[in-house]
PDB file of N, CA and C in Angstrom:
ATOM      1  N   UNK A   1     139.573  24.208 112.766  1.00  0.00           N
ATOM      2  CA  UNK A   1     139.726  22.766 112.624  1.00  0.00           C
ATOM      3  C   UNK A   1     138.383  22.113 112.989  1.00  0.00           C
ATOM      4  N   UNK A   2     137.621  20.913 112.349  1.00  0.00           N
ATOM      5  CA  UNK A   2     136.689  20.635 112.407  1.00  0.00           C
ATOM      6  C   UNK A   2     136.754  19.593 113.559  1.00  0.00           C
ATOM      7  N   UNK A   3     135.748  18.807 114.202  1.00  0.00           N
ATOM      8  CA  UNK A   3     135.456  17.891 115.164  1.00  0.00           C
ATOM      9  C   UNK A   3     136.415  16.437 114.015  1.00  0.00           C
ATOM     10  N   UNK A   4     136.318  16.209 112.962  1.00  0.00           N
ATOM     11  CA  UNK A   4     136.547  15.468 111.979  1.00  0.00           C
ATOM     12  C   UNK A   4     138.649  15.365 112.461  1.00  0.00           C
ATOM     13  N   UNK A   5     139.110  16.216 112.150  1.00  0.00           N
ATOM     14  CA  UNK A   5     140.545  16.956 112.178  1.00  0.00           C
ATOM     15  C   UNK A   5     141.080  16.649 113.705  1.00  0.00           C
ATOM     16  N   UNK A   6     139.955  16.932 114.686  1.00  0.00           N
ATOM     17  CA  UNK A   6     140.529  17.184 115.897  1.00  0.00           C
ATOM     18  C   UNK A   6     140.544  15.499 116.254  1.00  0.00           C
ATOM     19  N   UNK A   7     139.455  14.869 115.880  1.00  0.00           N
ATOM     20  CA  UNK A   7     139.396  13.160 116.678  1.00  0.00           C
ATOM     21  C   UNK A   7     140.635  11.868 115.330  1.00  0.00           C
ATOM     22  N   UNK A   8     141.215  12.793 114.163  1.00  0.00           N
ATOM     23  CA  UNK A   8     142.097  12.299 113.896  1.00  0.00           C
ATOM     24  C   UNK A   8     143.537  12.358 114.310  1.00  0.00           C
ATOM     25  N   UNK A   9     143.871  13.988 115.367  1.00  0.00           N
ATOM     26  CA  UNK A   9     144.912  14.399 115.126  1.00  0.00           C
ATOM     27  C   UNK A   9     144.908  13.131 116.823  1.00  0.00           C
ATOM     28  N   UNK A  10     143.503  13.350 117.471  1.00  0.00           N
ATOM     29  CA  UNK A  10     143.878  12.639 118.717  1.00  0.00           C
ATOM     30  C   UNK A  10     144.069  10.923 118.080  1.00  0.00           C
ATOM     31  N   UNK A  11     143.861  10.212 117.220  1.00  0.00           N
ATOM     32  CA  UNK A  11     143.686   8.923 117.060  1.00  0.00           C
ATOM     33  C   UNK A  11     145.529   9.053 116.591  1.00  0.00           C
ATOM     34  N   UNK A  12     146.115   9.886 115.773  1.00  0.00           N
ATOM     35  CA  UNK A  12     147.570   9.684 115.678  1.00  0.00           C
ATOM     36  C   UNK A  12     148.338  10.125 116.702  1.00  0.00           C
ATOM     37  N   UNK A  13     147.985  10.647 117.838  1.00  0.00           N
ATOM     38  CA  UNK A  13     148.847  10.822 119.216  1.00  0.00           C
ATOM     39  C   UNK A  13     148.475   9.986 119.803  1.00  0.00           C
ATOM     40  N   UNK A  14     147.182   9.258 120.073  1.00  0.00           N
ATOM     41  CA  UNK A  14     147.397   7.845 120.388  1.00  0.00           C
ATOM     42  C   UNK A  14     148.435   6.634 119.986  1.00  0.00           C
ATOM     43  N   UNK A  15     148.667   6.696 118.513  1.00  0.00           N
ATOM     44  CA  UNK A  15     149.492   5.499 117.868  1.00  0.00           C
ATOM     45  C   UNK A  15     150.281   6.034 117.830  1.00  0.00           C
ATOM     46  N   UNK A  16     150.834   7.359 118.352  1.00  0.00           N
ATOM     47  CA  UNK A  16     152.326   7.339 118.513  1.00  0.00           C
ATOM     48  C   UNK A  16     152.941   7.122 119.738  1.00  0.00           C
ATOM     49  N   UNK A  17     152.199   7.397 120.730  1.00  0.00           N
ATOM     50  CA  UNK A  17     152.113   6.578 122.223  1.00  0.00           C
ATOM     51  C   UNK A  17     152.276   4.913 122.231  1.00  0.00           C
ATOM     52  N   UNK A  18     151.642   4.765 121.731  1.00  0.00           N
ATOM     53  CA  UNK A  18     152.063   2.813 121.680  1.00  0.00           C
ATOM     54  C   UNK A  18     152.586   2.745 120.722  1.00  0.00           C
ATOM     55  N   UNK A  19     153.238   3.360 119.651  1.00  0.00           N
ATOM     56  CA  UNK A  19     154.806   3.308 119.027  1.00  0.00           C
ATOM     57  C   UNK A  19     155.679   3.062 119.682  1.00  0.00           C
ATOM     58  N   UNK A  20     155.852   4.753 120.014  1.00  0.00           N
ATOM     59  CA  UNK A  20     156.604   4.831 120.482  1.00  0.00           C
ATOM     60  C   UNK A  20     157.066   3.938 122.544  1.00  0.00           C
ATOM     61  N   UNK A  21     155.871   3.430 123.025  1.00  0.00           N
ATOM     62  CA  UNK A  21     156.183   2.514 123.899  1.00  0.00           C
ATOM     63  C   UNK A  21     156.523   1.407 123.804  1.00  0.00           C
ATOM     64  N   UNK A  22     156.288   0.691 122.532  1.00  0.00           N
ATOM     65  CA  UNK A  22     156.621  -0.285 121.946  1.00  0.00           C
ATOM     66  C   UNK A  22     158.602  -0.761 121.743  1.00  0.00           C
ATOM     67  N   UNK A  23     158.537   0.312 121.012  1.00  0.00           N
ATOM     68  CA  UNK A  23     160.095   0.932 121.119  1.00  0.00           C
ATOM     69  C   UNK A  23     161.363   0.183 121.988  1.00  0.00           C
ATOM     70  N   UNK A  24     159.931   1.332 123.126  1.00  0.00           N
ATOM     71  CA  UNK A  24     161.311   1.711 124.312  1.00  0.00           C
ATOM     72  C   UNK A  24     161.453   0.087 124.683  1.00  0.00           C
ATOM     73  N   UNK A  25     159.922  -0.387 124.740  1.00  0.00           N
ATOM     74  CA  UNK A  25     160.179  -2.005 125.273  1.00  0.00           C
ATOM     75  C   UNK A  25     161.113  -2.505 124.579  1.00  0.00           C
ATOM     76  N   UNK A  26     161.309  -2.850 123.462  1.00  0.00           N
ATOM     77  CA  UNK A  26     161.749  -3.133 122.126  1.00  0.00           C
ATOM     78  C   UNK A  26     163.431  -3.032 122.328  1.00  0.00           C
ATOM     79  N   UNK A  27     163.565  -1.536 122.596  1.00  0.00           N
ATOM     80  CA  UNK A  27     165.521  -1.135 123.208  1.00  0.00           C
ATOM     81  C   UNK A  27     165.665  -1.928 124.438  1.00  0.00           C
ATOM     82  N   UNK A  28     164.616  -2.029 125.658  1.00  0.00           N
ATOM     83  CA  UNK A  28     165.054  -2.428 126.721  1.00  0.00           C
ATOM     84  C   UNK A  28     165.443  -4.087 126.522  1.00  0.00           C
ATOM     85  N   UNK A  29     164.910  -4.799 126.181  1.00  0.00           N
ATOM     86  CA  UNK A  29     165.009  -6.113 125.555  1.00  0.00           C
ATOM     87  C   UNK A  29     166.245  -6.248 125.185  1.00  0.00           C
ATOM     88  N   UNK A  30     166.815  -5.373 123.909  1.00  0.00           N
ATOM     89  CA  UNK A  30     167.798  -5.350 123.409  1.00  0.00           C
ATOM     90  C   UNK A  30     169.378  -5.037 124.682  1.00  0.00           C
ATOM     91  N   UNK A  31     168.996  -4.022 125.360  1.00  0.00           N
ATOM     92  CA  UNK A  31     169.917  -3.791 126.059  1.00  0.00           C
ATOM     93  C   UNK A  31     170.099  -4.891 127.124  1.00  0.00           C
ATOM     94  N   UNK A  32     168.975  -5.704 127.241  1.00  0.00           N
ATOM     95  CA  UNK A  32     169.006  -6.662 128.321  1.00  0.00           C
ATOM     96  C   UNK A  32     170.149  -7.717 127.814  1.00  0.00           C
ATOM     97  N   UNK A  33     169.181  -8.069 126.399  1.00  0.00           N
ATOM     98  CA  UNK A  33     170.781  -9.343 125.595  1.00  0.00           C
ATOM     99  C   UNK A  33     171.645  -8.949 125.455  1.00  0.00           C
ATOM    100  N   UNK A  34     172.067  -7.783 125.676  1.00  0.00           N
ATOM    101  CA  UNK A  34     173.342  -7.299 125.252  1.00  0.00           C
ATOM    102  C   UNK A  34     174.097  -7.533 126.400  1.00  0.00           C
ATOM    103  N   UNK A  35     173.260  -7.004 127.549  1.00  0.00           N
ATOM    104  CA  UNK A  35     174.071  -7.059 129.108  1.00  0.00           C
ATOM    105  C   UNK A  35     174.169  -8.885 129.582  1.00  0.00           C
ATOM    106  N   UNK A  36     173.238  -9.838 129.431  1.00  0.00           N
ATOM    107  CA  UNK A  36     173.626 -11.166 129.192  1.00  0.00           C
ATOM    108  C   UNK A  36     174.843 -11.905 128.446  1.00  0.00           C
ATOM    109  N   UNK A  37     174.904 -11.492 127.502  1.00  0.00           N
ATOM    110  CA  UNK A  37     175.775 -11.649 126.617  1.00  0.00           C
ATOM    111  C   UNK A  37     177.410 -11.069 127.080  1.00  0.00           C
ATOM    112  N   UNK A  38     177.134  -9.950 127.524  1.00  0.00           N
ATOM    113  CA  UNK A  38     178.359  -9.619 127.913  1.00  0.00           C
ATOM    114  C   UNK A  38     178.925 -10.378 129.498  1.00  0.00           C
ATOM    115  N   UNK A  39     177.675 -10.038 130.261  1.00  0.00           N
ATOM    116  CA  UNK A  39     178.372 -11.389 131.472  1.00  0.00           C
ATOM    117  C   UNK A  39     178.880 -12.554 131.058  1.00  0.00           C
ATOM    118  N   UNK A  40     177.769 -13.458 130.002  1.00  0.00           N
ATOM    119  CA  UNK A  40     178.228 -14.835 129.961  1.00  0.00           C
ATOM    120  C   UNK A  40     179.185 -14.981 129.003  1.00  0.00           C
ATOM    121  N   UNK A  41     179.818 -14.065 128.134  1.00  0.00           N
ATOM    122  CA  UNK A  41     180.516 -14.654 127.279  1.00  0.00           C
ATOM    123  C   UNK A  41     181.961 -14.907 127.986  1.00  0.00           C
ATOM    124  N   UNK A  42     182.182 -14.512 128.640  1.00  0.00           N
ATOM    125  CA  UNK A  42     183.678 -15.085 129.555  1.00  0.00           C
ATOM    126  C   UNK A  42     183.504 -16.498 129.974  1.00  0.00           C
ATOM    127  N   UNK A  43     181.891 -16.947 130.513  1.00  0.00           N
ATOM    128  CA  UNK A  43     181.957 -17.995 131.253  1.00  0.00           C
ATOM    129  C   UNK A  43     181.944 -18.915 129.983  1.00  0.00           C
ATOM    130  N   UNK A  44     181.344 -18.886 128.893  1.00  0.00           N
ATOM    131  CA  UNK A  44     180.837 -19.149 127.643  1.00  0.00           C
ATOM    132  C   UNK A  44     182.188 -19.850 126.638  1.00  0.00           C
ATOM    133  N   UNK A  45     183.025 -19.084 127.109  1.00  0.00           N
ATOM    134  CA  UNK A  45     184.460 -19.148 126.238  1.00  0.00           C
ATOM    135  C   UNK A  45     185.149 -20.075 127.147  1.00  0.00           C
ATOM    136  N   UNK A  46     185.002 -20.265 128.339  1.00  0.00           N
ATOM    137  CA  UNK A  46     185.674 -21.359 129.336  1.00  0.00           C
ATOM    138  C   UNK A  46     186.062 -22.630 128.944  1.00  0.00           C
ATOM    139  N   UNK A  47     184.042 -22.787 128.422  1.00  0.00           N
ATOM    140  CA  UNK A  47     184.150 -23.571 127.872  1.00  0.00           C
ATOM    141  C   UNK A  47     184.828 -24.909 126.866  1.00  0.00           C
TER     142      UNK A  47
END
């Protein structure tokens, strides 16, 4: 594998690192509104 091969294979394990961290931020967010949503919708419906 050439110097060429090796500083591409490292530039796509880089961008799959901040993909894939992106992501996880991305689910955690999601799981957050989800867990909001589920507290307030009782108080929400009181209404």
């Amino acid at each position: 594998m050439s110097w060429v091969g090796i500083v591409i294979a490292l530039l796509c394990l880089y961008a799959v690192t901040k993909v894939a961290g992106f992501m996880i931020k991305l689910l955690l967010v999601a799981v957050l509104l989800c867990a909001l949503y589920w507290f307030a919708a009782p108080y929400l419906a009181a209404i």
